[in-house]
PDB file of N, CA and C in Angstrom:
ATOM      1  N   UNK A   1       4.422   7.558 -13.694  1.00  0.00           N
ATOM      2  CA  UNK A   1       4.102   6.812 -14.899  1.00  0.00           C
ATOM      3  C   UNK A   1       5.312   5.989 -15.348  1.00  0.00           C
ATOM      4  N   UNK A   2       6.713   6.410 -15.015  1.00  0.00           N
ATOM      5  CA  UNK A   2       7.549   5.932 -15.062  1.00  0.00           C
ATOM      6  C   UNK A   2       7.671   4.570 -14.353  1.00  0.00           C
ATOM      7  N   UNK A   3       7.698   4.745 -13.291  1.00  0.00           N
ATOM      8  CA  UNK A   3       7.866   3.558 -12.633  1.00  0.00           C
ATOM      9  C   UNK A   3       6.848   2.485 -12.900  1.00  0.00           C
ATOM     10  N   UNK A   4       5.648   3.047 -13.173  1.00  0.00           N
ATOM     11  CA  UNK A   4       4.623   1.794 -13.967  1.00  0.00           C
ATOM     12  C   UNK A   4       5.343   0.910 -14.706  1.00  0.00           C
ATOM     13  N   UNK A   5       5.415   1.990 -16.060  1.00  0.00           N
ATOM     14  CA  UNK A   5       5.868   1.419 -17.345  1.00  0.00           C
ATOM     15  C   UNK A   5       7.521   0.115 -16.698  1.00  0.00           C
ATOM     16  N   UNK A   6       8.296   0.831 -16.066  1.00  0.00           N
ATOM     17  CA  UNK A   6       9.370  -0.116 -15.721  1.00  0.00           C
ATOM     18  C   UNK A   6       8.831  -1.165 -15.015  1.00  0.00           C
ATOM     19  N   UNK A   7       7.553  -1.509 -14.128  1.00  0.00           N
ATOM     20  CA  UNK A   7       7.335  -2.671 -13.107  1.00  0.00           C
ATOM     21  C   UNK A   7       6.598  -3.312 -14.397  1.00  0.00           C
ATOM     22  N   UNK A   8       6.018  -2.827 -15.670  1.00  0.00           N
ATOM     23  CA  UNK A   8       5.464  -3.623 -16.664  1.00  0.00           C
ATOM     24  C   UNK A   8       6.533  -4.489 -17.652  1.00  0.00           C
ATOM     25  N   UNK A   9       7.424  -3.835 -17.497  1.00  0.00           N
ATOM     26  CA  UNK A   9       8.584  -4.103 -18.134  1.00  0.00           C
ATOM     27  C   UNK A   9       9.306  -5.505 -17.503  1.00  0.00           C
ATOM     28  N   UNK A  10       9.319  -5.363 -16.525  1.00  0.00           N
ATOM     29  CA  UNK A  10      10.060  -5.979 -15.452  1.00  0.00           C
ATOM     30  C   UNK A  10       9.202  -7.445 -15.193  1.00  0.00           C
ATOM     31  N   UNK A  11       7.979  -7.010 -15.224  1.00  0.00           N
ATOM     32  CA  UNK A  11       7.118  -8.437 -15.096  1.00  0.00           C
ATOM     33  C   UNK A  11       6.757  -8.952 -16.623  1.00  0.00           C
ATOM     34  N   UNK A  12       6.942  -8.425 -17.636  1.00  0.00           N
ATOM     35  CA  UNK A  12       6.578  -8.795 -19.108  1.00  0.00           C
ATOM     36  C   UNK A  12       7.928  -9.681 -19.247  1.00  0.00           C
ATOM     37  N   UNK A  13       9.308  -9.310 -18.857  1.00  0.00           N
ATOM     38  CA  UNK A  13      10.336 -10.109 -18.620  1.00  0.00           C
ATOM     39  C   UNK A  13      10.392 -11.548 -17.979  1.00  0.00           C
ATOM     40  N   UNK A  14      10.008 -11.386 -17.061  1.00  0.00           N
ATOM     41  CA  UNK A  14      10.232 -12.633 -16.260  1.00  0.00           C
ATOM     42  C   UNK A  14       8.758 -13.178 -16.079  1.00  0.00           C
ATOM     43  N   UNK A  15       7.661 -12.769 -16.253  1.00  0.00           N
ATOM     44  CA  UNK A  15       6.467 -13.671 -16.286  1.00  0.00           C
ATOM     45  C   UNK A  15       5.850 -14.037 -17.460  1.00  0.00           C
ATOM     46  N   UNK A  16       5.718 -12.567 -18.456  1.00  0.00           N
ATOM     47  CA  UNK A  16       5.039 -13.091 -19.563  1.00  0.00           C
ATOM     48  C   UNK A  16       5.860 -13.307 -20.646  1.00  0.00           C
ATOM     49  N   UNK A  17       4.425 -13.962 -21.760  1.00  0.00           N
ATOM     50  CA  UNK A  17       5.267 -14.198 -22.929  1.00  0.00           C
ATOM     51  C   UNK A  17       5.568 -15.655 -23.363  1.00  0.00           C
ATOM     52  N   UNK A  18       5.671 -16.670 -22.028  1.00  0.00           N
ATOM     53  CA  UNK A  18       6.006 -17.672 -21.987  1.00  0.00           C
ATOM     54  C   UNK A  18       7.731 -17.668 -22.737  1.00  0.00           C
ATOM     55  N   UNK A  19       8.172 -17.006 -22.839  1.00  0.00           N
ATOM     56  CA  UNK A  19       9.925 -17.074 -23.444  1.00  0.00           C
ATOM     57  C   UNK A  19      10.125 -17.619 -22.255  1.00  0.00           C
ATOM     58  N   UNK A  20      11.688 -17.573 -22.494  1.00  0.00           N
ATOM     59  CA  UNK A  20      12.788 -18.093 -21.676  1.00  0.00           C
ATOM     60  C   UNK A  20      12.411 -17.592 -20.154  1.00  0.00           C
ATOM     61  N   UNK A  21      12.600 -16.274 -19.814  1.00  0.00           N
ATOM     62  CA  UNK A  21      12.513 -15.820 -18.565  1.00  0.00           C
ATOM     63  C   UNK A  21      11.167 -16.158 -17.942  1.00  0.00           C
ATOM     64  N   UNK A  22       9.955 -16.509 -19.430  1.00  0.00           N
ATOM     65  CA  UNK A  22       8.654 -17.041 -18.537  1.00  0.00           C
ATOM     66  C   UNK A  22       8.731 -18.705 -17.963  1.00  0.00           C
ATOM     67  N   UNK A  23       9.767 -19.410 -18.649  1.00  0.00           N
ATOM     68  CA  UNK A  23       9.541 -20.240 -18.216  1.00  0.00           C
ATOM     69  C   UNK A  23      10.622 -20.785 -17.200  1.00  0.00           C
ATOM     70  N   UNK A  24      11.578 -19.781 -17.011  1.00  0.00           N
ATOM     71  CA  UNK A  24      12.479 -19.543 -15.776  1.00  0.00           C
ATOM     72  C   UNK A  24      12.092 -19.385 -14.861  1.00  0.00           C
ATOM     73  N   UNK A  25      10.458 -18.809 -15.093  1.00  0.00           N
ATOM     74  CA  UNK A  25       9.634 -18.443 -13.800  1.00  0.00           C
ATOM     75  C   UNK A  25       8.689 -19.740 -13.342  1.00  0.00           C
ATOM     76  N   UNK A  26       8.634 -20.397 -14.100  1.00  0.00           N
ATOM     77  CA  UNK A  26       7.900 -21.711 -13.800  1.00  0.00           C
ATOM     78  C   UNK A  26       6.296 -21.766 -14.482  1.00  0.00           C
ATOM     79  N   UNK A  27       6.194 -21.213 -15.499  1.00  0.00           N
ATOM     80  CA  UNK A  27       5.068 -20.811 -16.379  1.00  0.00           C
ATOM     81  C   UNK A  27       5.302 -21.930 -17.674  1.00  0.00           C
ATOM     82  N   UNK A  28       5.887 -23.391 -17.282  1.00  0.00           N
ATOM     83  CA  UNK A  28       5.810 -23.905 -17.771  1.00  0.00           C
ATOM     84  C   UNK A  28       6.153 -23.927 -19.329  1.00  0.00           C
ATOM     85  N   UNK A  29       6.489 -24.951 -20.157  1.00  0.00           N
ATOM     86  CA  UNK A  29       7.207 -24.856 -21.858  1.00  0.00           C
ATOM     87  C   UNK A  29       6.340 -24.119 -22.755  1.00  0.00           C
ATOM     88  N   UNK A  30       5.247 -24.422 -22.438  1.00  0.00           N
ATOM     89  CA  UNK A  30       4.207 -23.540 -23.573  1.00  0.00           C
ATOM     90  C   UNK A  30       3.752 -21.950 -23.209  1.00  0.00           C
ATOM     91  N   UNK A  31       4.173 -21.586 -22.182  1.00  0.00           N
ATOM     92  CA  UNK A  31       4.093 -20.561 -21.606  1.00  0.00           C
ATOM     93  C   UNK A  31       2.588 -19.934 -21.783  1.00  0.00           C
ATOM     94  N   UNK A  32       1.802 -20.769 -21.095  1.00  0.00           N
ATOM     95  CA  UNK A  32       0.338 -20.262 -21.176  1.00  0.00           C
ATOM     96  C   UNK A  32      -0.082 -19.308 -19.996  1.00  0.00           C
ATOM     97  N   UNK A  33       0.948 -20.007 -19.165  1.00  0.00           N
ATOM     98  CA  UNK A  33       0.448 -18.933 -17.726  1.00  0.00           C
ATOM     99  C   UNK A  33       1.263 -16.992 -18.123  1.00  0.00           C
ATOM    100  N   UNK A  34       2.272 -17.586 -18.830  1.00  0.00           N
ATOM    101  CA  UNK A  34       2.690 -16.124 -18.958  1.00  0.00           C
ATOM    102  C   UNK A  34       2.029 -15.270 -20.170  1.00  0.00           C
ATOM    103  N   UNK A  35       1.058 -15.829 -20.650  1.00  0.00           N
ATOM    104  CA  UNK A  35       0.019 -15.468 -21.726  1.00  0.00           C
ATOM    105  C   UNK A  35      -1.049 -14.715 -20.898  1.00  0.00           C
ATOM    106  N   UNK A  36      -1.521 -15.308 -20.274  1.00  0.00           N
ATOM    107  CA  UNK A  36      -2.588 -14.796 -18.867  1.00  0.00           C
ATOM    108  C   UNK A  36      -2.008 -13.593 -18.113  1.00  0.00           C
ATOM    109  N   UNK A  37      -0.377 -13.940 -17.624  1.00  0.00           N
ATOM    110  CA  UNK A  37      -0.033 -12.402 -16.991  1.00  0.00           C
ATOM    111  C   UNK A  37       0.311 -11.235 -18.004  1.00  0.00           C
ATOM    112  N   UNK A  38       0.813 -11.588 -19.027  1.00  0.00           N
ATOM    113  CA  UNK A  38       0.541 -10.464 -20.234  1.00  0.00           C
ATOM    114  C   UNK A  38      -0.828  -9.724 -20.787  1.00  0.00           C
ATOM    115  N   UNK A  39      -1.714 -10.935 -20.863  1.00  0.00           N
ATOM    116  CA  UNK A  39      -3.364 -10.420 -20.721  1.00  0.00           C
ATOM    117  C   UNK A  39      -3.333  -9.434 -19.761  1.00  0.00           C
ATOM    118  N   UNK A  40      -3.444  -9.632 -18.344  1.00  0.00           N
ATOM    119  CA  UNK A  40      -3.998  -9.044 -17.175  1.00  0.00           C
ATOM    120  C   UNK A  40      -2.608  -7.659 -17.369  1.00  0.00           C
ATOM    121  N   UNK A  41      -1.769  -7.439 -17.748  1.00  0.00           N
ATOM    122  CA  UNK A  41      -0.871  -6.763 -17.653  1.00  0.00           C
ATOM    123  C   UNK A  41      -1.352  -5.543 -18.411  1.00  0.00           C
ATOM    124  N   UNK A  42      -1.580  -6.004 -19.968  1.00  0.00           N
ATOM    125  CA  UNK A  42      -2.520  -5.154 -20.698  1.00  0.00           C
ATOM    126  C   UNK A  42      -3.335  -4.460 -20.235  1.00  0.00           C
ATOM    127  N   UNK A  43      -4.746  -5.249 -19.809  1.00  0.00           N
ATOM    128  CA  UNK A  43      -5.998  -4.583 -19.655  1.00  0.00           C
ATOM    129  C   UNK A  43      -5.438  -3.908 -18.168  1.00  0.00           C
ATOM    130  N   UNK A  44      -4.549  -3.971 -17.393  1.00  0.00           N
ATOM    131  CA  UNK A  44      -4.146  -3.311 -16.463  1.00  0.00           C
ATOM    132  C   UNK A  44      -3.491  -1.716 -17.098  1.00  0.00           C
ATOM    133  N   UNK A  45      -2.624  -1.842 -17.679  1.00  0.00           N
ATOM    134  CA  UNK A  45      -2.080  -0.651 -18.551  1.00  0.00           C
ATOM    135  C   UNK A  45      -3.308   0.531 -19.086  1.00  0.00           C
ATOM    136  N   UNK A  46      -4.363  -0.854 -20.122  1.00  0.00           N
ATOM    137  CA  UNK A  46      -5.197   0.412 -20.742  1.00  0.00           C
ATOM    138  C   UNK A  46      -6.102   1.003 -19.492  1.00  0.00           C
ATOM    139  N   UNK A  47      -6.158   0.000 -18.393  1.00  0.00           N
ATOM    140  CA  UNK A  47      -7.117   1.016 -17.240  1.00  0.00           C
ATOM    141  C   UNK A  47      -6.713   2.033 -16.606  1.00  0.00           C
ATOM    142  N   UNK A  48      -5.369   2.089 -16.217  1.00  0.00           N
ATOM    143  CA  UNK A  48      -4.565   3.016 -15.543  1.00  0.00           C
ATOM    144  C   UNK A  48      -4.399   4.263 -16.852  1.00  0.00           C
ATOM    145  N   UNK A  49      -4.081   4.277 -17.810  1.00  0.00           N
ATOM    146  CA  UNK A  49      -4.133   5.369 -18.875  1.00  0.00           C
ATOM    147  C   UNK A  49      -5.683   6.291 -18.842  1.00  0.00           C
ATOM    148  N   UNK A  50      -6.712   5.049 -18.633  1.00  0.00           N
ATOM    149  CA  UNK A  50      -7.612   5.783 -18.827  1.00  0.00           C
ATOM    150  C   UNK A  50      -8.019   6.383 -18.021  1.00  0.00           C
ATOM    151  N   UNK A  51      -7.524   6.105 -16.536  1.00  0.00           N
ATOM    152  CA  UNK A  51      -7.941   6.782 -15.211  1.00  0.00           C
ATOM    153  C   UNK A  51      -7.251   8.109 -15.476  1.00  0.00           C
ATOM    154  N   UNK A  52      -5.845   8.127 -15.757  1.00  0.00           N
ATOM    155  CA  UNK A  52      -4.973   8.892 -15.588  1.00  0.00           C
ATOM    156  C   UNK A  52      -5.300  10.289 -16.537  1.00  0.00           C
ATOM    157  N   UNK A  53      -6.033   9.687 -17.914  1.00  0.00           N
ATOM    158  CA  UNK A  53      -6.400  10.684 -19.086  1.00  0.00           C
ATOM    159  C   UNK A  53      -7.919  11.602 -18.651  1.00  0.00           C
ATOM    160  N   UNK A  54      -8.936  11.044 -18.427  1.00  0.00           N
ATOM    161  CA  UNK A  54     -10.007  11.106 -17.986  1.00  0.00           C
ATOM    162  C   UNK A  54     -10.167  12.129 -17.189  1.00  0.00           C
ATOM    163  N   UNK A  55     -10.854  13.237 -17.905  1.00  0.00           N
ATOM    164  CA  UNK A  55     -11.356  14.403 -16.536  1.00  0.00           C
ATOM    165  C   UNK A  55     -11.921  14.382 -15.167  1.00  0.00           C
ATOM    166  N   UNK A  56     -11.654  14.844 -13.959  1.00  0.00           N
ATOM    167  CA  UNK A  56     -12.797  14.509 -13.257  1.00  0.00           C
ATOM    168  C   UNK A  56     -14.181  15.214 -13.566  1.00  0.00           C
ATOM    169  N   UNK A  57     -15.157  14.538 -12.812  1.00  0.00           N
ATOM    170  CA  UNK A  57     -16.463  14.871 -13.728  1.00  0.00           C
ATOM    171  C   UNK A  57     -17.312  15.562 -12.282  1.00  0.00           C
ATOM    172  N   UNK A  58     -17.536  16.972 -12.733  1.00  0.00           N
ATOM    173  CA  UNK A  58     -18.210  17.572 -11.492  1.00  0.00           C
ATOM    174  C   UNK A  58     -19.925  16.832 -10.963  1.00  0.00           C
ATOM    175  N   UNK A  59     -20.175  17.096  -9.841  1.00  0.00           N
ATOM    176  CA  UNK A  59     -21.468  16.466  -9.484  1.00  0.00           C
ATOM    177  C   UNK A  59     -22.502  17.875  -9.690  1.00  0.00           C
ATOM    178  N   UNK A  60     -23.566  17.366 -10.468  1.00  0.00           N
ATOM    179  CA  UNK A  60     -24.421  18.375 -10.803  1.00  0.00           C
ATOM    180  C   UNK A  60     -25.057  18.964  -9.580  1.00  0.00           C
ATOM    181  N   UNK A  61     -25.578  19.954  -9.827  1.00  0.00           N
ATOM    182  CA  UNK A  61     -25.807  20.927  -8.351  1.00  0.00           C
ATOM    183  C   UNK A  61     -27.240  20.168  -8.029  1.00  0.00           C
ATOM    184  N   UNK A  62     -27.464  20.131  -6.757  1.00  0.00           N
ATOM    185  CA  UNK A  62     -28.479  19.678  -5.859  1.00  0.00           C
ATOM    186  C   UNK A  62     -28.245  17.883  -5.718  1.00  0.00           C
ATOM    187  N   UNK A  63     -27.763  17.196  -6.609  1.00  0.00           N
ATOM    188  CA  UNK A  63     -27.281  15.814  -6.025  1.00  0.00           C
ATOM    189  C   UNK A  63     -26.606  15.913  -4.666  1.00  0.00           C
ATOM    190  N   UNK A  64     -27.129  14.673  -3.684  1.00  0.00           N
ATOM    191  CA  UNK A  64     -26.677  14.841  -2.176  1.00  0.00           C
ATOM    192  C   UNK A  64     -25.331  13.748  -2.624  1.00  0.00           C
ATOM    193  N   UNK A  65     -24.488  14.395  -1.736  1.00  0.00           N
ATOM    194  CA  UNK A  65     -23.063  13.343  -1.849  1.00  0.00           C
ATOM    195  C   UNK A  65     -23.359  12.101  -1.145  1.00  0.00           C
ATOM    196  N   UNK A  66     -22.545  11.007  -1.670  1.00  0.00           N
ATOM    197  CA  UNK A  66     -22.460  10.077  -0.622  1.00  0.00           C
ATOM    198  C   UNK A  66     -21.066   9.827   0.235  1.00  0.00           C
ATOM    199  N   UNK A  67     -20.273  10.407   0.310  1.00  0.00           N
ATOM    200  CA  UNK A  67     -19.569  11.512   0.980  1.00  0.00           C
ATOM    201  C   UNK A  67     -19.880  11.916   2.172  1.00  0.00           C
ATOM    202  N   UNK A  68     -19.866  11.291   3.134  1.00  0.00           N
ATOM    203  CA  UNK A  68     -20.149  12.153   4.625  1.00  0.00           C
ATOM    204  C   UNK A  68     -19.309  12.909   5.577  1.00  0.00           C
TER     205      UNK A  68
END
């Protein structure tokens, strides 16, 4: 989880945000593209939390797997 949070860190730096380091990256003055990788960065974060939080969920008895 560590190393997530640091590669989010690391790309919120230099891609998003459109700041300085976004547009060091070539995300242009208004920094719209680094708006988009901060988006996708997000909804990336809350999916991985929720995988990570989330019980696994047993298969009720007599369902055939699809699993071979």
């Amino acid at each position: 989880m560590l190393t997530l949070l640091l590669i989010i860190v690391i790309l919120l730096l230099f891609g998003g945000g459109g700041g300085y380091y976004g547009r060091k990256a070539g995300w242009g003055p208004r920094g719209f593209g680094g708006l988009v990788v901060t988006v996708l960065i997000v909804i990336l974060l809350i999916w991985v939390v929720n995988e990570l939080l989330m019980p696994p969920i047993p298969m009720p008895e007599g369902v055939p797997s699809i699993i071979r």
